[in-house]
Protein backbone atom coordinates (compact mmCIF):
# COMPACT_ATOMS: atom_id res chain seq x y z
CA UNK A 1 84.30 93.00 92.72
CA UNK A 2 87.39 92.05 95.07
CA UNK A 3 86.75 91.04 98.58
CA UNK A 4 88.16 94.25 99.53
CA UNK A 5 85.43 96.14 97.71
CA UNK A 6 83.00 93.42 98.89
CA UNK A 7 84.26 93.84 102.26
CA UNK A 8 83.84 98.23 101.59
CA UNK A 9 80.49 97.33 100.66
CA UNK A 10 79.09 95.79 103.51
CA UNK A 11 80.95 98.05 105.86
CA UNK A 12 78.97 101.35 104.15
CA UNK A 13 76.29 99.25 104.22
CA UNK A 14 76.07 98.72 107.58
CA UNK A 15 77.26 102.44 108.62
CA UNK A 16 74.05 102.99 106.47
CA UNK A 17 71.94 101.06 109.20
CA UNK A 18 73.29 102.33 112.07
CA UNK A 19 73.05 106.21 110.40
CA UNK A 20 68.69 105.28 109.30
CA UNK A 21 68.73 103.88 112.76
CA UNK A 22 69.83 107.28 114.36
CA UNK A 23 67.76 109.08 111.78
CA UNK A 24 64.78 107.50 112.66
CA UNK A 25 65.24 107.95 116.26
CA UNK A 26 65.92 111.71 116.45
CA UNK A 27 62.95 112.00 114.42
CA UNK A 28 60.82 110.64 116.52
CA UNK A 29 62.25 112.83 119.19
CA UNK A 30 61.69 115.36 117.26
CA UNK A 31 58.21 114.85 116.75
CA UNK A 32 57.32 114.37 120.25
CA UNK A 33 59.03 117.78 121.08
CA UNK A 34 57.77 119.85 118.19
CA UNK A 35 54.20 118.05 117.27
CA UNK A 36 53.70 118.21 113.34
CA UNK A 37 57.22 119.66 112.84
CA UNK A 38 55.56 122.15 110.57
CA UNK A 39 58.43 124.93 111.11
CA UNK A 40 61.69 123.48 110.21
CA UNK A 41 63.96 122.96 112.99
CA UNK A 42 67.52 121.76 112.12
CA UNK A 43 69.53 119.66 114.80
CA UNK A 44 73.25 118.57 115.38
CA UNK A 45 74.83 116.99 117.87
CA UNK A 46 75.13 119.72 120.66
CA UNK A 47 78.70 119.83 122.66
CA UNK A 48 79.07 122.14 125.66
CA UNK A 49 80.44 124.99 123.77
CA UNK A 50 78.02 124.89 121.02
CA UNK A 51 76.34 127.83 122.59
CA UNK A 52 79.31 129.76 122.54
CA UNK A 53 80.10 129.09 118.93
CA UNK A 54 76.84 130.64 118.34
CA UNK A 55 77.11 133.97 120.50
CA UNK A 56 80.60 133.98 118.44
CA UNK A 57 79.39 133.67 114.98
CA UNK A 58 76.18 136.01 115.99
CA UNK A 59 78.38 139.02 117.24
CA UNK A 60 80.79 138.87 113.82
CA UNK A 61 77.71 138.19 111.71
CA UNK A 62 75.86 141.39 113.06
CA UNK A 63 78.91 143.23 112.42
CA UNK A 64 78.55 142.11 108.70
CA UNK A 65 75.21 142.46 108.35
CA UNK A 66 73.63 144.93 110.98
CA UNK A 67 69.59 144.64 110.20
CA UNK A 68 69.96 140.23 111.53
CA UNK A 69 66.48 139.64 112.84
CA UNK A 70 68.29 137.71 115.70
CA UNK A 71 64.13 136.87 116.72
CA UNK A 72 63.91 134.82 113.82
CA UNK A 73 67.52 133.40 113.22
CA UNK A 74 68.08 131.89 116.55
CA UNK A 75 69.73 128.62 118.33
CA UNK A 76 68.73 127.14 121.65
CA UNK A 77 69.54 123.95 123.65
CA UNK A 78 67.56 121.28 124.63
CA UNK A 79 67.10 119.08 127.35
CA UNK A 80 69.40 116.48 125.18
CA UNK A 81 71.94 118.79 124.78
CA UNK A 82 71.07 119.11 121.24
CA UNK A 83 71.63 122.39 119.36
CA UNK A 84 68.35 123.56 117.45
CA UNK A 85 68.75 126.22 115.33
CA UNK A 86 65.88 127.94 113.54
CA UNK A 87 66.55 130.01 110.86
CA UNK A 88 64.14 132.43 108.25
CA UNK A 89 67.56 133.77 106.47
CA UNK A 90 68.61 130.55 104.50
CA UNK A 91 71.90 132.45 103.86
CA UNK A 92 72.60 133.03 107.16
CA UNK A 93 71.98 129.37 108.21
CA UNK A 94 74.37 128.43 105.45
CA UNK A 95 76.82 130.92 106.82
CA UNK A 96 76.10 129.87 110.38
CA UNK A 97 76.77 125.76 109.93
CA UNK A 98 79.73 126.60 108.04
CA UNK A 99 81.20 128.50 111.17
CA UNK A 100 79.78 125.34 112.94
CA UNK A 101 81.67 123.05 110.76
CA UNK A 102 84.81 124.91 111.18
CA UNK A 103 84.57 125.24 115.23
CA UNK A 104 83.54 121.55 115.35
CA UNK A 105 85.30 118.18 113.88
CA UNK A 106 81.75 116.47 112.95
CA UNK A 107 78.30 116.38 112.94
CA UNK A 108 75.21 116.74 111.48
CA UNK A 109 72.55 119.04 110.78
CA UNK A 110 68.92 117.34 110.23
CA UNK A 111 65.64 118.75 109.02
CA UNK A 112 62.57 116.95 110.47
CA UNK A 113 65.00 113.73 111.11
CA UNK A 114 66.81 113.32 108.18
CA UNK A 115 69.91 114.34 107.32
CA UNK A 116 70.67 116.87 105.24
CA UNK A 117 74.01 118.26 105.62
CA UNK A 118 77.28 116.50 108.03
CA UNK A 119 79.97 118.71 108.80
CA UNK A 120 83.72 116.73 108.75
CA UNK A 121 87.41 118.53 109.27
CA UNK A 122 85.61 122.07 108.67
CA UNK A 123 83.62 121.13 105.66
CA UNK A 124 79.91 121.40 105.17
CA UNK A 125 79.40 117.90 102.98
CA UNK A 126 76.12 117.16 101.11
CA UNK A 127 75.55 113.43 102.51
CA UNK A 128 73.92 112.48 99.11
CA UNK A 129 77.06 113.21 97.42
CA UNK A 130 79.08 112.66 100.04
CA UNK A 131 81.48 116.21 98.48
CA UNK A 132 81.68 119.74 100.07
CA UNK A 133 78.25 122.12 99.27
CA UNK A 134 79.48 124.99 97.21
CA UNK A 135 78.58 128.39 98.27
CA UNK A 136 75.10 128.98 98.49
CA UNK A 137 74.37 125.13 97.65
CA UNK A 138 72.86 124.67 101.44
CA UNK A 139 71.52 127.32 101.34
CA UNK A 140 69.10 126.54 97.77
CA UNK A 141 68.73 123.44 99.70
CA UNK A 142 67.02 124.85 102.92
CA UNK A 143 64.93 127.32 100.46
CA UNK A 144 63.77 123.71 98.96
CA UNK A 145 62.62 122.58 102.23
CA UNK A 146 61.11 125.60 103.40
CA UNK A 147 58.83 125.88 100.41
CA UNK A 148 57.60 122.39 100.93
CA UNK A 149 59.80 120.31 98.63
CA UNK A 150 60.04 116.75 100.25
CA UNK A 151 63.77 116.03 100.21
CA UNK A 152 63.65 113.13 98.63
CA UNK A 153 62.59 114.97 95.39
CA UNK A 154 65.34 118.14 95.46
CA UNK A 155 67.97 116.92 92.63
CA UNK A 156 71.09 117.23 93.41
CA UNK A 157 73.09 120.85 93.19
CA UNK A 158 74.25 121.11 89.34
CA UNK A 159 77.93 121.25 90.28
CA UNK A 160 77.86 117.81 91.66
CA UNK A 161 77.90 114.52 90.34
CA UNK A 162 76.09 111.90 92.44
CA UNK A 163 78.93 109.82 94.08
CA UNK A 164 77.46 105.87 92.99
CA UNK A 165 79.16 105.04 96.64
CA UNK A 166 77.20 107.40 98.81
CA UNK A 167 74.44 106.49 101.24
CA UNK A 168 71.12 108.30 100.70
CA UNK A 169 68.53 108.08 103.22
CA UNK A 170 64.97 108.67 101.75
CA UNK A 171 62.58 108.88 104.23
């Protein structure tokens, strides 16, 4: 290895602390505001407008699909200004943080504290893989989590190669 690799290295490396660091602490917020966690709640880093980009995505989406249970797809603030969203349609979540990820220049979306999708210059990235989720990837994913899978054991989509330079939290 060069130094410059070295160097590359121990920069992801510590990005890789800081990001287990933050994991760990919106988890723990997470679990004092939502007890055993046992409905999945996903979170992102909540801006002013983020409710907005919501009533904007929910007016064209229930022009596409007019039977969205809007009771059991929703999004709220907290007192953090963090967005929660809560979503029984995994297809509609997908479609939902992709709108998010095109209205926003980063973020991420956590299930139960860990991450499981960013968002960066309007893509929807699989953090494991560090590449864009294809169509209907995220949305497999948060199926996976939903039946009970622990995310540490869903493989990784088929259309992606594990990037050997990627971080992966395991919780």
């Amino acid at each position: 290895m060069t130094k410059e690799q070295i160097e590359n290295f121990k920069n992801r490396m510590a990005k890789m602390r800081i990001n287990q660091a933050n994991v760990m602490e919106n988890r723990a917020i997470l679990q004092s505001e939502y007890g055993a966690l046992s409905k999945r709640c996903v979170k992102f880093e909540g801006e002013e407008n983020s409710r907005q980009i919501y009533e904007d995505w929910l007016k064209k989406y229930n022009e596409k699909k007019p039977g969205f249970n809007e009771e059991e797809n929703n999004f709220r603030m907290d007192v953090n200004k963090y967005g929660l969203i809560s979503f029984n349609d995994p297809q509609a979540e997908e479609d939902f943080v992709r709108y998010l990820a095109a209205h926003k220049s980063h973020g991420g979306i956590l299930d139960k504290g860990i991450l499981i999708a960013k968002y960066e210059n309007g893509k929807l990235i699989d953090p494991r893989t560090n590449q864009e989720f294809r169509k209907g990837e995220y949305a497999e994913l948060v199926q996976k989590l939903d039946s009970g899978i622990k995310y540490s054991d869903i493989s990784y989509p088929k259309s992606i190669a594990p990037n050997p330079f990627s971080t992966r939290l395991v919780s």
